[in-house]
PDB file of N, CA and C in Angstrom:
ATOM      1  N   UNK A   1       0.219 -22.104  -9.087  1.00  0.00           N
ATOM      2  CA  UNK A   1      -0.413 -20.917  -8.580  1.00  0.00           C
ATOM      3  C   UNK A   1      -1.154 -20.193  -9.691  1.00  0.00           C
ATOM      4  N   UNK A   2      -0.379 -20.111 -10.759  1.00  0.00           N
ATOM      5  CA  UNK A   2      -1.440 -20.155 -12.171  1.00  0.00           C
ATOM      6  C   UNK A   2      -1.672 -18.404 -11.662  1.00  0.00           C
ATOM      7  N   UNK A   3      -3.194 -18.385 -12.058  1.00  0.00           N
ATOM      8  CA  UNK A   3      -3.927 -17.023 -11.924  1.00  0.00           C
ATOM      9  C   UNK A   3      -5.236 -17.136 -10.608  1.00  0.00           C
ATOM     10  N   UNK A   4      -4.382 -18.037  -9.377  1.00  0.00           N
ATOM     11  CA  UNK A   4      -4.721 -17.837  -7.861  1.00  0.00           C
ATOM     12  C   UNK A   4      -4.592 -16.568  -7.073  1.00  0.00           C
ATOM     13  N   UNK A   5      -5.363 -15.868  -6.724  1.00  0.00           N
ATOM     14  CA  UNK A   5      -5.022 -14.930  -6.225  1.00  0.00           C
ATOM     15  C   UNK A   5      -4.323 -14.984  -4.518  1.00  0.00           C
ATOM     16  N   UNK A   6      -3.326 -14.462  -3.754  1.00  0.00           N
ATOM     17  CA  UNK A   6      -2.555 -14.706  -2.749  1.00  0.00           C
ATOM     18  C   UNK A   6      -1.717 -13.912  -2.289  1.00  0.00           C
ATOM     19  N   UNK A   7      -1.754 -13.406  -0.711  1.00  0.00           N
ATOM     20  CA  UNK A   7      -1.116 -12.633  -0.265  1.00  0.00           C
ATOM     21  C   UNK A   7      -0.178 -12.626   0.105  1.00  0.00           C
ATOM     22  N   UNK A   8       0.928 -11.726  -0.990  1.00  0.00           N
ATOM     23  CA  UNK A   8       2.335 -11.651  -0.592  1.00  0.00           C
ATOM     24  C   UNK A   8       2.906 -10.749   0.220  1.00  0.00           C
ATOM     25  N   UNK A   9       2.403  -9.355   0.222  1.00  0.00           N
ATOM     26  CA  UNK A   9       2.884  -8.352   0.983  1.00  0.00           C
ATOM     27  C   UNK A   9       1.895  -7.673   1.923  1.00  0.00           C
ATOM     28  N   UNK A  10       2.348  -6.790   3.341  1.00  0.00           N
ATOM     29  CA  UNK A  10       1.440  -6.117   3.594  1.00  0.00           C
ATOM     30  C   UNK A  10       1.981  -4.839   4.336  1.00  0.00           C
ATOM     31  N   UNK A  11       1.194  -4.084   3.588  1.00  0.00           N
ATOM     32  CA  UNK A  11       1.335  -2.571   3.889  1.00  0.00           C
ATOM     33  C   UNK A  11       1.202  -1.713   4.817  1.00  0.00           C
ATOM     34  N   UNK A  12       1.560  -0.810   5.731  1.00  0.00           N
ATOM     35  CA  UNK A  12       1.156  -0.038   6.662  1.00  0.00           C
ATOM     36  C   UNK A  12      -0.182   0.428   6.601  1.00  0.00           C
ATOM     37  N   UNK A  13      -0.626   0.424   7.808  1.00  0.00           N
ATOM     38  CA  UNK A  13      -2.005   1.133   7.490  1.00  0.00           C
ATOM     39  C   UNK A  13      -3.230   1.290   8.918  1.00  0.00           C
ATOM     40  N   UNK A  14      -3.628   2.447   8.665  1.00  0.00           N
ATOM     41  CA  UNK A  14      -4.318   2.497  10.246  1.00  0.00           C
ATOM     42  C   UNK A  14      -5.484   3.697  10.300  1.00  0.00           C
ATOM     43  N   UNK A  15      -5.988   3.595  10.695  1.00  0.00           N
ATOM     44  CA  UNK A  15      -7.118   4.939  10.884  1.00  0.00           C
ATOM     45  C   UNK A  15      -8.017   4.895   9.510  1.00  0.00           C
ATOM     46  N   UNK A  16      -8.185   5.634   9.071  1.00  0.00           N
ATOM     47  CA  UNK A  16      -8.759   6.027   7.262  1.00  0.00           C
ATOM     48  C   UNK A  16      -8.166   5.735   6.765  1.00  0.00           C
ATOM     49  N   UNK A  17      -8.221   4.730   5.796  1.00  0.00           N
ATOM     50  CA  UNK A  17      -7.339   4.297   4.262  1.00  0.00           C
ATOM     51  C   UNK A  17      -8.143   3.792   3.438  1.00  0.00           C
ATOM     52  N   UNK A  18      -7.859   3.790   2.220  1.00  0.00           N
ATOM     53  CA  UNK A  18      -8.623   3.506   1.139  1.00  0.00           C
ATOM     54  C   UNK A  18      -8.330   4.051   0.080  1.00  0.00           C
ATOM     55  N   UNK A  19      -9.288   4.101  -1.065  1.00  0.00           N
ATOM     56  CA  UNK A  19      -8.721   4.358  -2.745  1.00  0.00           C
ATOM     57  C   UNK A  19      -7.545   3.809  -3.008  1.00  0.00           C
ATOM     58  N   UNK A  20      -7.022   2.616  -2.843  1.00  0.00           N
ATOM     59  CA  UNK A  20      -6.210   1.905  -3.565  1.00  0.00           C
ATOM     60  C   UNK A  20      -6.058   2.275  -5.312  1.00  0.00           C
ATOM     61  N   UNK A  21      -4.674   2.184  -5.785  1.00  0.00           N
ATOM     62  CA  UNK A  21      -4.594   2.413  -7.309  1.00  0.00           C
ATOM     63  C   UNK A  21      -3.710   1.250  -7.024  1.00  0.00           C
ATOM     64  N   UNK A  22      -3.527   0.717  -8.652  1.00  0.00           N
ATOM     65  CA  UNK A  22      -2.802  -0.302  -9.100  1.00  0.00           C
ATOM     66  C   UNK A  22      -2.203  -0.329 -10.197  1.00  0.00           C
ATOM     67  N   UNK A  23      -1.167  -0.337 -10.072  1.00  0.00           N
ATOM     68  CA  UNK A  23      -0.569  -0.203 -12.126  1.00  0.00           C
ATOM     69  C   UNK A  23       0.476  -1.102 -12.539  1.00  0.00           C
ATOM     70  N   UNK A  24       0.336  -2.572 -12.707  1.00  0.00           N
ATOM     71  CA  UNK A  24       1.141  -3.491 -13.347  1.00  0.00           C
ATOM     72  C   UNK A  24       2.233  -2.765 -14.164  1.00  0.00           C
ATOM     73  N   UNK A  25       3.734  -2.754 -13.595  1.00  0.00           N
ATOM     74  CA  UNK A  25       4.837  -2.690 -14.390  1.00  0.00           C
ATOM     75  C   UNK A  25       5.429  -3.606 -15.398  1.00  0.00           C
ATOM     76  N   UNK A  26       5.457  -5.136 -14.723  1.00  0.00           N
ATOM     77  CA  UNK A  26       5.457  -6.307 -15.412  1.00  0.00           C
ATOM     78  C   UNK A  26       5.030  -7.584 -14.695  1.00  0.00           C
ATOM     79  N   UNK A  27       5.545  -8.579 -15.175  1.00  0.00           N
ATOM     80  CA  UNK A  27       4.739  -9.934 -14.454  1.00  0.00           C
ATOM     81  C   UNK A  27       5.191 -10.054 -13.638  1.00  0.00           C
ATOM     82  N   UNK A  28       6.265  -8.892 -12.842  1.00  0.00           N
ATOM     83  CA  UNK A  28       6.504  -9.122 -11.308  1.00  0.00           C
ATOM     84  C   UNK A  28       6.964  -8.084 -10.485  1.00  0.00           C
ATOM     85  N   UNK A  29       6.322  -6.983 -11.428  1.00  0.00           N
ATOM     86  CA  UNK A  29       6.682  -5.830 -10.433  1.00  0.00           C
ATOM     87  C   UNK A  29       5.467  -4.707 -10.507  1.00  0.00           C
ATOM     88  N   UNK A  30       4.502  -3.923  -9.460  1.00  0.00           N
ATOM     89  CA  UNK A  30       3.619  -3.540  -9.444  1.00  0.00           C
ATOM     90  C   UNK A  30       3.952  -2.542  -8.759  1.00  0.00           C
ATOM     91  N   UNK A  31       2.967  -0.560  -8.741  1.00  0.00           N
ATOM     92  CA  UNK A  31       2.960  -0.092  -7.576  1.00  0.00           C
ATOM     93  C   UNK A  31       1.526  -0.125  -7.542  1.00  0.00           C
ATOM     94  N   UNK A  32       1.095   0.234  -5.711  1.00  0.00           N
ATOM     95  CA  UNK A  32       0.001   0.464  -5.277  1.00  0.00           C
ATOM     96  C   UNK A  32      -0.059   1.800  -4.426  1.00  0.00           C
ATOM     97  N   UNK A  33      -0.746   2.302  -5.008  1.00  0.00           N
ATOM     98  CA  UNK A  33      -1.287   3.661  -3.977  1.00  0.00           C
ATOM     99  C   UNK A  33      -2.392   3.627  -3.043  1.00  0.00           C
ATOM    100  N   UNK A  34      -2.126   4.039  -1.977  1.00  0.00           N
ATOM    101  CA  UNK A  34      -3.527   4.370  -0.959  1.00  0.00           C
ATOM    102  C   UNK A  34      -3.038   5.482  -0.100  1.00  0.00           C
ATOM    103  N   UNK A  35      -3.912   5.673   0.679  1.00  0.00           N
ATOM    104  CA  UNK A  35      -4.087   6.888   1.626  1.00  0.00           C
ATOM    105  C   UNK A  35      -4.210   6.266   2.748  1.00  0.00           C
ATOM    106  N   UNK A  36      -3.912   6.632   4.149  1.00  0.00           N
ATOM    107  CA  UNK A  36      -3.814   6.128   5.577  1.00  0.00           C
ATOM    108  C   UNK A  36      -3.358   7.065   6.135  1.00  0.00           C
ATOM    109  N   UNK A  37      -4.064   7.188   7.567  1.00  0.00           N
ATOM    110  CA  UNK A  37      -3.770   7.734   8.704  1.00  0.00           C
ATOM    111  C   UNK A  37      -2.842   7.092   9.321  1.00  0.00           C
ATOM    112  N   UNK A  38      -2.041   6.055   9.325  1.00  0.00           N
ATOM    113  CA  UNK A  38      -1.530   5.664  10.542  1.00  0.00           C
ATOM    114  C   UNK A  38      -0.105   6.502  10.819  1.00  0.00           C
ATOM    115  N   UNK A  39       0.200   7.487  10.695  1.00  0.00           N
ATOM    116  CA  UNK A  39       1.746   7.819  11.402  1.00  0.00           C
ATOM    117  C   UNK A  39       1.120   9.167  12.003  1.00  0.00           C
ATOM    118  N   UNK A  40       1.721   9.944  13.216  1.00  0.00           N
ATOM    119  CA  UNK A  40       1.528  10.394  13.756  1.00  0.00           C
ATOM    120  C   UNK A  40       2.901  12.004  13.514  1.00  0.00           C
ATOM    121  N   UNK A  41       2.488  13.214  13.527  1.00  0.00           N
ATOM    122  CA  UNK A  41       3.793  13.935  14.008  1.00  0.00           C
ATOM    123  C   UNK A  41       4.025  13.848  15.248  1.00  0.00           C
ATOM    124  N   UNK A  42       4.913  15.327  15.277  1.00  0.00           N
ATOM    125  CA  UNK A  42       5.430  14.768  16.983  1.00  0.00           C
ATOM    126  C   UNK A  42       5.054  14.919  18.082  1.00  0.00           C
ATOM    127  N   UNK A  43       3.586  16.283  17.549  1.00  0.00           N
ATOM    128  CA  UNK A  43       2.503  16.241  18.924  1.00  0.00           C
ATOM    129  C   UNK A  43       1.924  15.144  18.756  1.00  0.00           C
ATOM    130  N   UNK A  44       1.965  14.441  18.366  1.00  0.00           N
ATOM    131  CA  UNK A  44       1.148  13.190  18.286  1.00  0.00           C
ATOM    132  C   UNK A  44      -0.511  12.961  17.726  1.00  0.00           C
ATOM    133  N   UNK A  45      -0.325  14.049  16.830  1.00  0.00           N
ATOM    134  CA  UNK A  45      -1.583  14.170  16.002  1.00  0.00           C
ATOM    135  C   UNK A  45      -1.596  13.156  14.977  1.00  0.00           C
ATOM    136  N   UNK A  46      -2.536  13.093  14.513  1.00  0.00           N
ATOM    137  CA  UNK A  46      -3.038  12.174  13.232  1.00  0.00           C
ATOM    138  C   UNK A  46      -2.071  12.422  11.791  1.00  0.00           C
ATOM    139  N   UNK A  47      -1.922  11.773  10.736  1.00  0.00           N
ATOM    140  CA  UNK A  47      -1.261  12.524   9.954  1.00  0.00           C
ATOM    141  C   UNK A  47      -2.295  11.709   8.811  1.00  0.00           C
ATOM    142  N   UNK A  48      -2.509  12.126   7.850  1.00  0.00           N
ATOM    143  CA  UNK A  48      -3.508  11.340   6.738  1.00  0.00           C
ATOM    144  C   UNK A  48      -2.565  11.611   5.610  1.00  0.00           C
ATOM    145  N   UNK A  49      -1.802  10.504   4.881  1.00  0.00           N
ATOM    146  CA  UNK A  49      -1.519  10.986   3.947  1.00  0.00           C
ATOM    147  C   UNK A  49      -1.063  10.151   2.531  1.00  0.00           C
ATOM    148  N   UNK A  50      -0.575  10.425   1.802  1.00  0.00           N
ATOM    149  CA  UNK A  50      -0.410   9.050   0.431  1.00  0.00           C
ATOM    150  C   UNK A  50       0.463   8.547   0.485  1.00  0.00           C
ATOM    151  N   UNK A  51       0.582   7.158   0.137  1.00  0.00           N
ATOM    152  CA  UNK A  51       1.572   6.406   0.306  1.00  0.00           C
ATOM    153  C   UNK A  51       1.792   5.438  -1.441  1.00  0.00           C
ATOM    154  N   UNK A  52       2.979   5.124  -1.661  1.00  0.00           N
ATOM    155  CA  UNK A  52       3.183   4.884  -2.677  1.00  0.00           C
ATOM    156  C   UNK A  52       4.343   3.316  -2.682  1.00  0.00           C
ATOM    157  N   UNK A  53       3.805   2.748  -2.623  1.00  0.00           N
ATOM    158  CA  UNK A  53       4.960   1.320  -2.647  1.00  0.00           C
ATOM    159  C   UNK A  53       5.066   0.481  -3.649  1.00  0.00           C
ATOM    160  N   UNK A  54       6.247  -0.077  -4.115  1.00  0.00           N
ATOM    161  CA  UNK A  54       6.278  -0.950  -5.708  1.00  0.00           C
ATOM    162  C   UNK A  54       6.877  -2.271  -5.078  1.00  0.00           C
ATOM    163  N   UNK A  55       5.844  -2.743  -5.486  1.00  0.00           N
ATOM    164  CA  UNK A  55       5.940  -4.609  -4.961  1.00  0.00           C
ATOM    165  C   UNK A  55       6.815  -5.018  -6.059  1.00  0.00           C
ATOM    166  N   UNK A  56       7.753  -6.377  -5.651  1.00  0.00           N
ATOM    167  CA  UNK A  56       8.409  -7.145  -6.427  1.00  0.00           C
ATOM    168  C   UNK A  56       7.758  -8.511  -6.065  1.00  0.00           C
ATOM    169  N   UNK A  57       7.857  -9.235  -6.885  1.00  0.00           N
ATOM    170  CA  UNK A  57       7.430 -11.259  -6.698  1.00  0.00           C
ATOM    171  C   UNK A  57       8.517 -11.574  -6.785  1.00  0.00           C
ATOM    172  N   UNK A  58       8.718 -12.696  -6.212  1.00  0.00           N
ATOM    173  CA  UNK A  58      10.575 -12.779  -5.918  1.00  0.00           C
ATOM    174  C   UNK A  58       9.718 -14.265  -6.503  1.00  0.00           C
TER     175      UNK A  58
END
């Protein structure tokens, strides 16, 4: 797999999202930031907001 690029994980996401950040922890652990609309409150409005997840490579 070398330096192939390949999709391991996938993230929530729905409505507006975008500006991804990326910040290598080590050769197998990363977080990524973006922004997305997809969750709703409980009137069932839109909610836009940041999301923050740290991938592992198993």
């Amino acid at each position: 797999m070398g330096d192939e690029l390949r999709e391991f994980a996938e993230l929530p996401s729905g409505g507006d999202n975008s500006y991804p950040g990326f910040v290598t922890l080590s050769d197998k652990r990363a977080l990524v930031s973006y922004y997305s609309s997809h969750e709703k409150d409980a009137a069932g409005k839109t909610i836009t907001a940041i999301y923050l997840a740290e991938l592992t490579l198993k």
